[in-house]
C-alpha atoms as a PDB file:
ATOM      1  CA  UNK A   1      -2.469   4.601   3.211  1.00  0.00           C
ATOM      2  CA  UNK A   2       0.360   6.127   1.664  1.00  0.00           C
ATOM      3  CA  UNK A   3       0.248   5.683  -1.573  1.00  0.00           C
ATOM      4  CA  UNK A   4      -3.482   6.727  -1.609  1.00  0.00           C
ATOM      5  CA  UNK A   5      -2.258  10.091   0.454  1.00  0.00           C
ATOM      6  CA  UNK A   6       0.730  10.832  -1.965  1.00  0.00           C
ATOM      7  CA  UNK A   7      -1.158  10.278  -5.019  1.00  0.00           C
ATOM      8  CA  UNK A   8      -3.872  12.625  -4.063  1.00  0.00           C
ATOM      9  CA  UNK A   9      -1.369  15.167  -2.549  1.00  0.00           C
ATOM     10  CA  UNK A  10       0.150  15.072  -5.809  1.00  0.00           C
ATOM     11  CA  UNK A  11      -2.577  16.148  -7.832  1.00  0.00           C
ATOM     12  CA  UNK A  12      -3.595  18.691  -5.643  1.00  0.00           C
ATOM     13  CA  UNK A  13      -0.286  20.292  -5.890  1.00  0.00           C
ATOM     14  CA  UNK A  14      -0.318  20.626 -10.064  1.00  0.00           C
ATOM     15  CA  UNK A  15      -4.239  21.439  -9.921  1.00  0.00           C
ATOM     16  CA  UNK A  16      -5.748  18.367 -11.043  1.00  0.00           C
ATOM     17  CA  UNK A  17      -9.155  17.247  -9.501  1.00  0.00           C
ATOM     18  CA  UNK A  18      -8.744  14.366  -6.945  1.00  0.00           C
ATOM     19  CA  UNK A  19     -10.711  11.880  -9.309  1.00  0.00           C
ATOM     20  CA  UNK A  20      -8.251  12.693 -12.063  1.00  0.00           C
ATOM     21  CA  UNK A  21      -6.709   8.847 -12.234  1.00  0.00           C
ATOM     22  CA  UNK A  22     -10.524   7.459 -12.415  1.00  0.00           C
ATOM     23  CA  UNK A  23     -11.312  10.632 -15.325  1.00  0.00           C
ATOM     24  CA  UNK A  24      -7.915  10.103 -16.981  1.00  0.00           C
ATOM     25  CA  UNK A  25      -8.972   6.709 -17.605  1.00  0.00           C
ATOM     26  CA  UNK A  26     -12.658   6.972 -18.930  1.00  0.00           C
ATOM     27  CA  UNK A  27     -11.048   9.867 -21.227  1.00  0.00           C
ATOM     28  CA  UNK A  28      -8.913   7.200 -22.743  1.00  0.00           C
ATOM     29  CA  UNK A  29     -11.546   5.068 -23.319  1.00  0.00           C
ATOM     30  CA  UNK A  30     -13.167   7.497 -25.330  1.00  0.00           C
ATOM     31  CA  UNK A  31     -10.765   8.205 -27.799  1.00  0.00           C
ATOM     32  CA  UNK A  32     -12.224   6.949 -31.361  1.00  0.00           C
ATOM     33  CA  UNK A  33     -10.058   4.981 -34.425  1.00  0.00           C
ATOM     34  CA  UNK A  34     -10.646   8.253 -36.355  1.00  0.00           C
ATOM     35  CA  UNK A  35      -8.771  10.384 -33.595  1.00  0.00           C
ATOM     36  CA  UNK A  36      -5.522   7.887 -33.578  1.00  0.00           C
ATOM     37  CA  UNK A  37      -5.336   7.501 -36.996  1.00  0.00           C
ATOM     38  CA  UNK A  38      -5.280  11.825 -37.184  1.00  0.00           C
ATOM     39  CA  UNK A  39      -2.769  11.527 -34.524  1.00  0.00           C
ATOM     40  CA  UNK A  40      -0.940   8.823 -36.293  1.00  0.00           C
ATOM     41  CA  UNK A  41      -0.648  10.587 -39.399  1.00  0.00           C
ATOM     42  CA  UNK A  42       0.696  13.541 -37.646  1.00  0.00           C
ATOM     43  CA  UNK A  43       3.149  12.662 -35.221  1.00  0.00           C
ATOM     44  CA  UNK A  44       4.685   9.131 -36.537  1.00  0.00           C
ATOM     45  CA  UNK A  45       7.285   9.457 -39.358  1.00  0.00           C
ATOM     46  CA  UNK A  46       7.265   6.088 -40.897  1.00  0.00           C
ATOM     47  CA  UNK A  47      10.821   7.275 -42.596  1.00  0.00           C
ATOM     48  CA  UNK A  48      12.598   7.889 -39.020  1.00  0.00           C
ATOM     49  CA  UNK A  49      11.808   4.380 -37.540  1.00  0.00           C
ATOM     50  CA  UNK A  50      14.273   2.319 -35.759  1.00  0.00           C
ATOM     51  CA  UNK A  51      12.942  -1.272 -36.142  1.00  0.00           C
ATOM     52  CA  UNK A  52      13.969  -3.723 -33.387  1.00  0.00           C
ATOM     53  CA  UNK A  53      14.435  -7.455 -34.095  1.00  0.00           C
ATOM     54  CA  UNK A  54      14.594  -9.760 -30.548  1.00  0.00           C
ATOM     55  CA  UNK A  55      15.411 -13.184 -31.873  1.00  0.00           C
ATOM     56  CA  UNK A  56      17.997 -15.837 -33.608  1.00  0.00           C
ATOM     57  CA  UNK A  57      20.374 -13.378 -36.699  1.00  0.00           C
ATOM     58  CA  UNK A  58      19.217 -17.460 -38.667  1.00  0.00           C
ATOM     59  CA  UNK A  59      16.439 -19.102 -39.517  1.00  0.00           C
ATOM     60  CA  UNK A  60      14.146 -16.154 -41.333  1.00  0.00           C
ATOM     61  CA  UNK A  61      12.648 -15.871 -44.216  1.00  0.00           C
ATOM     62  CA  UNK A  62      15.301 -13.007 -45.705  1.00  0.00           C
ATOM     63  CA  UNK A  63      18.471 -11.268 -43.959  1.00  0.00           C
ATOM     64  CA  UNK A  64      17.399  -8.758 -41.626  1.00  0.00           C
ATOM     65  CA  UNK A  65      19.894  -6.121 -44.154  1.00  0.00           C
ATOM     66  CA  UNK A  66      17.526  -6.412 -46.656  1.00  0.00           C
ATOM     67  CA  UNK A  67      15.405  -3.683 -45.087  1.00  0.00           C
ATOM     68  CA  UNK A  68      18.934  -1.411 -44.263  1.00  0.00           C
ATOM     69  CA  UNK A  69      21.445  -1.088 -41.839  1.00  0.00           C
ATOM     70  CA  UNK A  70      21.204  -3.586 -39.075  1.00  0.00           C
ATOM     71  CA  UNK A  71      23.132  -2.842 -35.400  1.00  0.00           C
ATOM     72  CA  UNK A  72      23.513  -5.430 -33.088  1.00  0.00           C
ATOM     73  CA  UNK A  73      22.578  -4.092 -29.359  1.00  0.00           C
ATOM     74  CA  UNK A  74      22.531  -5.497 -26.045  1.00  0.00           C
ATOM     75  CA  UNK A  75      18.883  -5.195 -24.695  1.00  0.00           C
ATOM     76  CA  UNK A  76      19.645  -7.362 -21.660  1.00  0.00           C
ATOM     77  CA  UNK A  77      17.658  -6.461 -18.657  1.00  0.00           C
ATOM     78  CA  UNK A  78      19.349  -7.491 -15.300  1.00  0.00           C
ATOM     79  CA  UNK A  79      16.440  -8.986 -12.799  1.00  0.00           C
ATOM     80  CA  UNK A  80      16.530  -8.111  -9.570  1.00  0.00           C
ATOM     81  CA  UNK A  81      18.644 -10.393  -7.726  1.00  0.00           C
ATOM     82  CA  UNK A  82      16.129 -11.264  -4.086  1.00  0.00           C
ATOM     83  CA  UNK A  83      18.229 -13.221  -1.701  1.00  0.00           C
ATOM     84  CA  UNK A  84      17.179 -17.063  -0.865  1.00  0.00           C
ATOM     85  CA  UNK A  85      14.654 -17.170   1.966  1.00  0.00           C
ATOM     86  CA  UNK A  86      15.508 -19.677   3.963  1.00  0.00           C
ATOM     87  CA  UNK A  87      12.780 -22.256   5.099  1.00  0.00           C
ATOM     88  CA  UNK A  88      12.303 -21.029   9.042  1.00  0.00           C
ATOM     89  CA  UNK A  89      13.611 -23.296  11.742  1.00  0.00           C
ATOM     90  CA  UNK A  90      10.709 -24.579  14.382  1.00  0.00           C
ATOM     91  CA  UNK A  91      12.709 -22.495  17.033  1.00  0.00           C
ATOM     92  CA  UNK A  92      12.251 -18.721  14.566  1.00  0.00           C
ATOM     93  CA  UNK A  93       8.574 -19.994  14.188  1.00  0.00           C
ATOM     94  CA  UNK A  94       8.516 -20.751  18.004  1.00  0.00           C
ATOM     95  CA  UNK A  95       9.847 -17.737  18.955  1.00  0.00           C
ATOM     96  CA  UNK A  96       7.502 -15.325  16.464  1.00  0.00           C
ATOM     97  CA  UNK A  97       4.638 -16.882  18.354  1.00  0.00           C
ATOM     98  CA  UNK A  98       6.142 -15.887  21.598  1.00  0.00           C
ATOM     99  CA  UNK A  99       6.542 -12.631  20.347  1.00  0.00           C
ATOM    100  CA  UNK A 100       2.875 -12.319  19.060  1.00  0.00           C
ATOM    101  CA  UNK A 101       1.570 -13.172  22.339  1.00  0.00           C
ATOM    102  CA  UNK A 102       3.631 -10.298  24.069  1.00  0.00           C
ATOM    103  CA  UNK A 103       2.171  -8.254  21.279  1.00  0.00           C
ATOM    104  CA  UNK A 104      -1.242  -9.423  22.042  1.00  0.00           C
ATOM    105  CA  UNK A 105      -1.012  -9.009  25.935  1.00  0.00           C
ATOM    106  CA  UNK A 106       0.365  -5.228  25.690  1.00  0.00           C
ATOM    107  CA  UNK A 107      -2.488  -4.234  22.917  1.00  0.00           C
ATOM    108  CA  UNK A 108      -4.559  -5.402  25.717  1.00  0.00           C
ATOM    109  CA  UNK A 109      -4.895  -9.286  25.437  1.00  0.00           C
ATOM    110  CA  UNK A 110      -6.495 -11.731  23.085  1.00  0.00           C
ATOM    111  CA  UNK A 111     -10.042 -11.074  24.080  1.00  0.00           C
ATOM    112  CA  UNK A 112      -9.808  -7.605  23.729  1.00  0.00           C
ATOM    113  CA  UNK A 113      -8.271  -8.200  20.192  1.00  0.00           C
ATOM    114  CA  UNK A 114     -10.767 -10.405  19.242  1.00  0.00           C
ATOM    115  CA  UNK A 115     -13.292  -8.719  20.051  1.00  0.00           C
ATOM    116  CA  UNK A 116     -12.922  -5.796  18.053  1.00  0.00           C
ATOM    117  CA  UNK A 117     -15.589  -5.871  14.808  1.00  0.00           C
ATOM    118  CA  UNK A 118     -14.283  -2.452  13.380  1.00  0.00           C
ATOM    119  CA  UNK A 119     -11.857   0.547  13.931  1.00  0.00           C
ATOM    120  CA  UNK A 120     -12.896   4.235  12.985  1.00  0.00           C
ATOM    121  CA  UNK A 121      -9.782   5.907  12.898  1.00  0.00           C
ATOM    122  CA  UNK A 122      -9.442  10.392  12.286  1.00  0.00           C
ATOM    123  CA  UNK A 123      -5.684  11.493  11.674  1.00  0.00           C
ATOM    124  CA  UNK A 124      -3.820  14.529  10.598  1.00  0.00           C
ATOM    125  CA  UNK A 125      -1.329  13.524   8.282  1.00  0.00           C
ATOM    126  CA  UNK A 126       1.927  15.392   6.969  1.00  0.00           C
ATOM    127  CA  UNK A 127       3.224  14.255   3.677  1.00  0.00           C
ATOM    128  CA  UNK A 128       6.563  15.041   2.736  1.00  0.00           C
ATOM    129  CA  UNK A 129       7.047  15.388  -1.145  1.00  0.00           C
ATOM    130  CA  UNK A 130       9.502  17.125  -3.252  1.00  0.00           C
ATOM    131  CA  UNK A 131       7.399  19.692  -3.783  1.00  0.00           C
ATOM    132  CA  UNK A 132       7.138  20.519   0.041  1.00  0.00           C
ATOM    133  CA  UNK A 133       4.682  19.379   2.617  1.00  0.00           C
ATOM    134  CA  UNK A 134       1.463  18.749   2.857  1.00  0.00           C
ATOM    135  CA  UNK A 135      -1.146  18.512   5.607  1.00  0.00           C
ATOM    136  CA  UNK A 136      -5.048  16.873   5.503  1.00  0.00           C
ATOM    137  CA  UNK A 137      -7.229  14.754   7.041  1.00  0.00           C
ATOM    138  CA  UNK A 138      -8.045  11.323   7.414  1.00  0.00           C
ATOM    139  CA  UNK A 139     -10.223   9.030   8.490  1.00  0.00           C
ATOM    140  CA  UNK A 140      -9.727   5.513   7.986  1.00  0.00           C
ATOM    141  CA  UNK A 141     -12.462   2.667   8.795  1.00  0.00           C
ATOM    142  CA  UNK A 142     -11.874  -0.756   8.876  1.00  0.00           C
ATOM    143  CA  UNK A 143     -15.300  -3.230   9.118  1.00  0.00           C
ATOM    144  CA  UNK A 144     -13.884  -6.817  10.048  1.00  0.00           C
ATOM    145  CA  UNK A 145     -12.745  -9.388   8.753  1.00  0.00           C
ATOM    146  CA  UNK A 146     -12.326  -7.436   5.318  1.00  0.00           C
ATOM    147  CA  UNK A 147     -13.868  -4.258   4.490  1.00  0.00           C
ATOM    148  CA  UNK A 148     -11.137  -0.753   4.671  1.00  0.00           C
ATOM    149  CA  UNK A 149     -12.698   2.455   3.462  1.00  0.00           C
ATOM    150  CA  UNK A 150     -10.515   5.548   3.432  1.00  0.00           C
ATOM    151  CA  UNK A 151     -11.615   9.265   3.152  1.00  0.00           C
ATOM    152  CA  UNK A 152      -8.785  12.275   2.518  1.00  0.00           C
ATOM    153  CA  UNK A 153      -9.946  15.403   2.393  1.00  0.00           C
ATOM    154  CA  UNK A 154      -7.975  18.160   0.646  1.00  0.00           C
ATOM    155  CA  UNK A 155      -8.863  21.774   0.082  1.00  0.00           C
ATOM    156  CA  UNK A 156     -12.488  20.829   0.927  1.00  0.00           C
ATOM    157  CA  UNK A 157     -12.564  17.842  -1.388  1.00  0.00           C
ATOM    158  CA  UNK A 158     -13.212  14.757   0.226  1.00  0.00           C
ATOM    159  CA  UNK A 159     -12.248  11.212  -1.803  1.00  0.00           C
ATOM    160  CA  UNK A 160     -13.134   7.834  -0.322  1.00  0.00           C
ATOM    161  CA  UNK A 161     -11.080   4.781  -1.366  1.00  0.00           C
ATOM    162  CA  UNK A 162     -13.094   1.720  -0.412  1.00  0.00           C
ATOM    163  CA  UNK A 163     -12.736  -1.981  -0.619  1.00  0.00           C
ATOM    164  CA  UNK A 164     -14.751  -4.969  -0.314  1.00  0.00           C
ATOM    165  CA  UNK A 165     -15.115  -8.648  -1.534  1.00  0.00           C
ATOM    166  CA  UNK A 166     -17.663  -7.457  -3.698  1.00  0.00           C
ATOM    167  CA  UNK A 167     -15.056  -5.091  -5.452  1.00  0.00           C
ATOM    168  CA  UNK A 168     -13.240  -1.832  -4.744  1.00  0.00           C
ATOM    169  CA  UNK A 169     -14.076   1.875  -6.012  1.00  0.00           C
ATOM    170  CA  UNK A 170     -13.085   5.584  -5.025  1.00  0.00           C
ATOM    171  CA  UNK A 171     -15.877   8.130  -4.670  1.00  0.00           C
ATOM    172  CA  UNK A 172     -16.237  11.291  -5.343  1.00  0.00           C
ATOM    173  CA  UNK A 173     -18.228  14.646  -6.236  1.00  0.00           C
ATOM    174  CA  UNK A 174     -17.948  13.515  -9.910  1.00  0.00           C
ATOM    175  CA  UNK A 175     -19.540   9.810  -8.691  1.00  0.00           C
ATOM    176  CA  UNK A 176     -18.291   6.283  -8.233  1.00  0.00           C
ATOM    177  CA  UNK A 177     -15.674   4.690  -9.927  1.00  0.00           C
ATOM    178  CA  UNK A 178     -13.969   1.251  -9.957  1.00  0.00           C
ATOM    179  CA  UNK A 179     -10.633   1.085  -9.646  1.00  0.00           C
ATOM    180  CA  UNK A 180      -8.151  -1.010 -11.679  1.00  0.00           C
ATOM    181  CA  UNK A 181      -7.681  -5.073 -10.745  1.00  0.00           C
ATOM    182  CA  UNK A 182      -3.822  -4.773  -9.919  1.00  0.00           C
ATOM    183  CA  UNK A 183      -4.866  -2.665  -6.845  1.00  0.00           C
ATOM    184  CA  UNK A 184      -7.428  -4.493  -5.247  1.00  0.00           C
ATOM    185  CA  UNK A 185      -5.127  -7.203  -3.593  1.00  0.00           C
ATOM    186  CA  UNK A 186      -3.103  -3.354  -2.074  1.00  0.00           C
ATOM    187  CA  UNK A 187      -6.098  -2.079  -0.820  1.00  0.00           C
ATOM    188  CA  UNK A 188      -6.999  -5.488   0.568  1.00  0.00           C
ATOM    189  CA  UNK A 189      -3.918  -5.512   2.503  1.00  0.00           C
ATOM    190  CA  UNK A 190      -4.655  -1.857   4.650  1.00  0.00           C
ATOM    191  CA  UNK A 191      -6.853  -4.531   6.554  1.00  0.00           C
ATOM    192  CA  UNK A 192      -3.929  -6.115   8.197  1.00  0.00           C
ATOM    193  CA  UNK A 193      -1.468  -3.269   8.053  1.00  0.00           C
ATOM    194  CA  UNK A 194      -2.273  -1.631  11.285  1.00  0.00           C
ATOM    195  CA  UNK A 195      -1.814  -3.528  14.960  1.00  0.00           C
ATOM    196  CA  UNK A 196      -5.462  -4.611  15.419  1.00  0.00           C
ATOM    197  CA  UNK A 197      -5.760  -6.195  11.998  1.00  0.00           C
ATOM    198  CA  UNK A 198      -2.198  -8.054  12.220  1.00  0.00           C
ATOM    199  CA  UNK A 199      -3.044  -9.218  15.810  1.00  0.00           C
ATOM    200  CA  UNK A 200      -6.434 -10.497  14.465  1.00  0.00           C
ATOM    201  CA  UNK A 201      -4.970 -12.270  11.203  1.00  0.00           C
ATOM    202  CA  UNK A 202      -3.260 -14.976  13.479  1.00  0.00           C
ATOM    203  CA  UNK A 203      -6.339 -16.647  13.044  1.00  0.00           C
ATOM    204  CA  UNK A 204      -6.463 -16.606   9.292  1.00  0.00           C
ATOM    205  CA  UNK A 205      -6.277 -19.731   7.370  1.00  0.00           C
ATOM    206  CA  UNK A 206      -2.075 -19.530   6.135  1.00  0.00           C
ATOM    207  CA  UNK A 207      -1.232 -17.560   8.704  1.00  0.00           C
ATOM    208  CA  UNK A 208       2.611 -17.797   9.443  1.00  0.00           C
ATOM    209  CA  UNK A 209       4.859 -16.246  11.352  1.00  0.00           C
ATOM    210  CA  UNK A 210       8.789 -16.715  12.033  1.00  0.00           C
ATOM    211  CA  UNK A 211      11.680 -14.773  13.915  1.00  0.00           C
ATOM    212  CA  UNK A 212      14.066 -13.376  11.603  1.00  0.00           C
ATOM    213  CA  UNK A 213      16.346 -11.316  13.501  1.00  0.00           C
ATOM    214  CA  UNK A 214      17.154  -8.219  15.744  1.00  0.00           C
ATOM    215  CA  UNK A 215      17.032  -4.193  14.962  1.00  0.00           C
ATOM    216  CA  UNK A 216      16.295  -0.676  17.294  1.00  0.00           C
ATOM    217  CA  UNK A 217      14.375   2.203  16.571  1.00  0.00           C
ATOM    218  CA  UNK A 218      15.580   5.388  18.037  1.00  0.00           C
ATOM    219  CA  UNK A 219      17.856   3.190  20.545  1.00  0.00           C
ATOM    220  CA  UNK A 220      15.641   1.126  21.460  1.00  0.00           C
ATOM    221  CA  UNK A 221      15.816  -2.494  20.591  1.00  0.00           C
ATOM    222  CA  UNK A 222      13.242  -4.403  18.754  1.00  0.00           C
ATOM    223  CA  UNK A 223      13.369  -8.347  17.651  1.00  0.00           C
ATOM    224  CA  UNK A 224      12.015  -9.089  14.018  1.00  0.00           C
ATOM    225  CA  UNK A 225       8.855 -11.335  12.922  1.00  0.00           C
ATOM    226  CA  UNK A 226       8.133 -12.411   9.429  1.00  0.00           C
ATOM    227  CA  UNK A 227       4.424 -12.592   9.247  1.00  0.00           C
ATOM    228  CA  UNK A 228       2.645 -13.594   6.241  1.00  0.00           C
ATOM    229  CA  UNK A 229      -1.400 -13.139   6.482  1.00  0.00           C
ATOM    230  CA  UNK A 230      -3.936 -13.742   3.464  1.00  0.00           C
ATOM    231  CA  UNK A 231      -0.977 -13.951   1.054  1.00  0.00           C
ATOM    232  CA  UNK A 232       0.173 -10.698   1.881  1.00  0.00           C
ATOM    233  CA  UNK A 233       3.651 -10.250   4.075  1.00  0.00           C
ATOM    234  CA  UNK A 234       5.383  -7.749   5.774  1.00  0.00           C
ATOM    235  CA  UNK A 235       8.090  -7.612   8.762  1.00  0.00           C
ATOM    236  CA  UNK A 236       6.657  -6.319  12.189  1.00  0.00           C
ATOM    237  CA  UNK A 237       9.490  -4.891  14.927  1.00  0.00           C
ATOM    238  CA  UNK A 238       8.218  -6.051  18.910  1.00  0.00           C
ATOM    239  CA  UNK A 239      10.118  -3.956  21.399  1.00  0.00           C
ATOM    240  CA  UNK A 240      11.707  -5.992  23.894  1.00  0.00           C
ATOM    241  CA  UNK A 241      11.281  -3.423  27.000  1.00  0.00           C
ATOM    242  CA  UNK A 242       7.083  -2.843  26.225  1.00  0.00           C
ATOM    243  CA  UNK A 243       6.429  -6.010  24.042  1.00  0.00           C
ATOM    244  CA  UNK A 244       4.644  -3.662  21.888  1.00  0.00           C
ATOM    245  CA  UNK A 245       4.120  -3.882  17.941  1.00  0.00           C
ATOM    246  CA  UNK A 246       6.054  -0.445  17.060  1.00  0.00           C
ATOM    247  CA  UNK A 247       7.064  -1.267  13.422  1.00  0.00           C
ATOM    248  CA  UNK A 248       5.730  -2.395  10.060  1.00  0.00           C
ATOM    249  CA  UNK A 249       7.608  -2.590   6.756  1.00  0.00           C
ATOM    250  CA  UNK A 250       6.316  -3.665   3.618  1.00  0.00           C
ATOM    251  CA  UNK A 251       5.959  -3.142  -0.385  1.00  0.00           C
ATOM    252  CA  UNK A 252       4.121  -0.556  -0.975  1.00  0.00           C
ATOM    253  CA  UNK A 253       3.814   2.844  -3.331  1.00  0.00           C
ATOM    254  CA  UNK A 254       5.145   6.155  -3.780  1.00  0.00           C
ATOM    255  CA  UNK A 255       2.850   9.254  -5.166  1.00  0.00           C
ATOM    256  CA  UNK A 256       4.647   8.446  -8.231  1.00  0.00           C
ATOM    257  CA  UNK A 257       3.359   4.722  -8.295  1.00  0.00           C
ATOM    258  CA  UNK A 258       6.707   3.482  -8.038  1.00  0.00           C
ATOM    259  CA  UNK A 259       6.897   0.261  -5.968  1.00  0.00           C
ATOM    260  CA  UNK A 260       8.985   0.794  -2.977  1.00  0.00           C
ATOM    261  CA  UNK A 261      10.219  -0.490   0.547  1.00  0.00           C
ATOM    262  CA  UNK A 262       7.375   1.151   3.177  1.00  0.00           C
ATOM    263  CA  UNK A 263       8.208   1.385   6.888  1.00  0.00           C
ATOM    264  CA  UNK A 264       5.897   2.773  10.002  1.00  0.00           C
ATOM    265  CA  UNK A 265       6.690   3.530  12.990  1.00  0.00           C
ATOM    266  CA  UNK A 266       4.114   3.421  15.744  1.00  0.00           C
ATOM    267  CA  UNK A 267       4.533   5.910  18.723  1.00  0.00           C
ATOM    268  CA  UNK A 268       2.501   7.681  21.285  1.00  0.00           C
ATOM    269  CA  UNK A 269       0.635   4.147  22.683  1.00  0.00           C
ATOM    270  CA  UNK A 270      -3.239   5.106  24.587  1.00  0.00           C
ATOM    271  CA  UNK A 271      -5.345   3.687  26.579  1.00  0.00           C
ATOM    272  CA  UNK A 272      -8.350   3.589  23.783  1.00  0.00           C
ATOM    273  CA  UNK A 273     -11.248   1.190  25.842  1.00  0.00           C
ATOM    274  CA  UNK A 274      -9.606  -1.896  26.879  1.00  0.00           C
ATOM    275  CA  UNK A 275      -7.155  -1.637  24.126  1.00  0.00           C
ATOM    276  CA  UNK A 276      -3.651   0.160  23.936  1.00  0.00           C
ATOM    277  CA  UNK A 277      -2.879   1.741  20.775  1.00  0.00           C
ATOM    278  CA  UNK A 278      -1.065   4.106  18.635  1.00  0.00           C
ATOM    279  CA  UNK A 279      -1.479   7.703  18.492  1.00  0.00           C
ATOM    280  CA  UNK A 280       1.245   8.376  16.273  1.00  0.00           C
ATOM    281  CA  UNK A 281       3.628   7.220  13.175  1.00  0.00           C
ATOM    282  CA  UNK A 282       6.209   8.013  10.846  1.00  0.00           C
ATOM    283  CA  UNK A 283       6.732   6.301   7.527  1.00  0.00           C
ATOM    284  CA  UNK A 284       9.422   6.391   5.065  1.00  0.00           C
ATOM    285  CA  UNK A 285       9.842   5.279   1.425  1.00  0.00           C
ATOM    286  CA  UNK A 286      13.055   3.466   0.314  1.00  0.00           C
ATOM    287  CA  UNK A 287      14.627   4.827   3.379  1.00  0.00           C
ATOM    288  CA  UNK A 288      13.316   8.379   2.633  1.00  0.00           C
ATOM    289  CA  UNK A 289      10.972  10.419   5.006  1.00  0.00           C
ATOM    290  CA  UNK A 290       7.540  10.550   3.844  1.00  0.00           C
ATOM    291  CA  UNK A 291       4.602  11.244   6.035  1.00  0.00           C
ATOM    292  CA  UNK A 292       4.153  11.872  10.275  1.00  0.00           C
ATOM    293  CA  UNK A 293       0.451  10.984  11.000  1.00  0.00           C
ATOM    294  CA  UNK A 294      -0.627  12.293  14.448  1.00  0.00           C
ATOM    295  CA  UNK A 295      -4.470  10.437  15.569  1.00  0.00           C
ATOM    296  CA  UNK A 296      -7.266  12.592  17.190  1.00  0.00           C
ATOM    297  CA  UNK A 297      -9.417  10.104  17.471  1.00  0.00           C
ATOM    298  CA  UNK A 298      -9.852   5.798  17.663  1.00  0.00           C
ATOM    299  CA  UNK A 299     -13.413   4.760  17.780  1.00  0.00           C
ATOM    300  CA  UNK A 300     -14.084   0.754  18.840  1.00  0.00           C
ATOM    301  CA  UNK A 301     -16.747  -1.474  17.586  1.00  0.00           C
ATOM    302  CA  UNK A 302     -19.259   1.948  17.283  1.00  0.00           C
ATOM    303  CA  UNK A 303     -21.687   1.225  14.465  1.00  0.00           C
ATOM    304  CA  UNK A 304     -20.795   1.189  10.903  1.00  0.00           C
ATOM    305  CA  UNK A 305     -22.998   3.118   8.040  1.00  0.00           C
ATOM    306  CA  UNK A 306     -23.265   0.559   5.584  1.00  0.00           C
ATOM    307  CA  UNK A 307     -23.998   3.075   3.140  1.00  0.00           C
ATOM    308  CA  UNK A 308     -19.956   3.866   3.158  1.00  0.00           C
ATOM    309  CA  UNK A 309     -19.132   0.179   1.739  1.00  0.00           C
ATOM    310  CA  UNK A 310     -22.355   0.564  -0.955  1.00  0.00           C
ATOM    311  CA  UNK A 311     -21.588   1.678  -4.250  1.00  0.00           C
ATOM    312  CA  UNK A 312     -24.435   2.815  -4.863  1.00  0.00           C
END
């Protein structure tokens, strides 16, 4: 959710409509070979180039100084250096699924989990970005096992973010767009990034699950589960005194688009039917404050207008 929020927040906040990623892209699409070449001719200076050789100084066809000077430069690129996972013991993967069933018993139990065919969700949401806050509203819907549509509304624009097997799109008041491949498998991933929808993906085909260690959140302590659900993972935080699922970090986006460590913070836990859930959350980028959601309202299995998840 917060990448979608931040993204929109941003172009509210330098006046650009809230389709402007979907418009920016047909726009580039329609640029002709007649209106590069213009552009070509008038901003690249053939005379000021810097050419850039990556390869062996031997083994071409002439010596790179026949076409000038030639400066050797280090290019090098450090990778990211990830620490070695190690493969988790039978006792960590023991001990997640102990974990998972105290999760399960204080949302309510198994059954009541299971039972749950789709979440209709209405938040307030705070963003903070460096150009100050930002409040609007939310409603998120979730169709089980693996349909998440998302409306913001801004300034009296609404913008729905939707996913489905069939494909994912963002509507609008200037229509329906798709959205590009690389954030499909995101989108697909809001399914399980909320309690319901982790507690439900133990049954997934893959699912896995291992201890990994011991943390607190505001003093109280919280033990660690690696879960990894439809190729997508994340770290969840159980409290130890409630056996509650109060914490979920992942990869995820800033408004920018830059990829980021995402953590959430569930709070304010409700009697909502036979389920307990969250009323509340805080989530912070790279260790950075970024949005405090407060819920007004969790709807269970009501029915779902289909017409949401058409594209048409």
């Amino acid at each position: 959710m917060e990448e979608i929020l931040s993204q929109q927040l941003t172009y509210e906040y330098y006046g650009y409509p809230l389709d402007w990623l979907s418009r920016y892209r047909e726009a580039i699409e329609k640029v002709t070979v007649d209106q590069v070449r213009e552009a070509a001719a008038k901003y690249v200076k053939p005379n000021e180039f810097a050419i850039l050789v990556v390869g062996p100084p031997t083994g071409l066809d002439k010596p790179l100084s026949t076409f000038g000077e030639v400066k050797q430069i280090d290019i090098t690129i450090p990778g990211p250096t990830q620490p070695k996972v190690p493969e988790p013991t039978a006792e960590a993967r023991e001990r997640a699924s102990a974990l998972l069933q105290r999760a399960l018993e204080a949302a309510g139990g198994a059954e009541a989990v299971d039972e749950v065919r789709s979440i209709d969700e209405i938040s307030f949401v705070t963003a903070k970005m460096p150009q100050g806050n930002f409040s609007l509203r939310s409603r998120m819907i979730i169709a089980f096992p693996d349909r998440y549509a998302q409306e913001v509304t801004l300034s009296g624009a609404t913008l729905t973010s939707v996913y489905t097997p069939e494909g994912a799109f963002v509507r609008s008041s200037g229509g329906v767009r798709s959205i590009p491949e690389e954030m499909k498998a995101e989108w697909r991933a809001k399914v399980f990034q909320n309690v319901v929808g982790l507690l439900k993906g133990r049954k997934s085909e893959g699912f896995s699950a291992w201890a990994v260690g011991r943390s607190e959140i505001d003093g109280r302590a919280i033990e660690q589960v690696r879960v990894v659900v439809e190729n997508e993972s994340l770290t969840i935080g159980i409290e130890d005194e409630s056996g509650r699922l109060v914490q979920m970090a992942y990869r995820g986006r800033d408004f920018t688009g830059a990829s980021g460590d995402v953590v959430v913070n569930l709070k304010d836990f409700r009697e909502t039917g036979s389920l307990v859930l969250p009323y509340a959350a805080t989530a912070s980028f790279n260790g950075q404050p970024s949005l405090d959601v407060k819920i007004e309202k969790i709807a269970i299995n009501i029915p779902i207008d289909e017409k949401l998840f058409a594209r048409e």
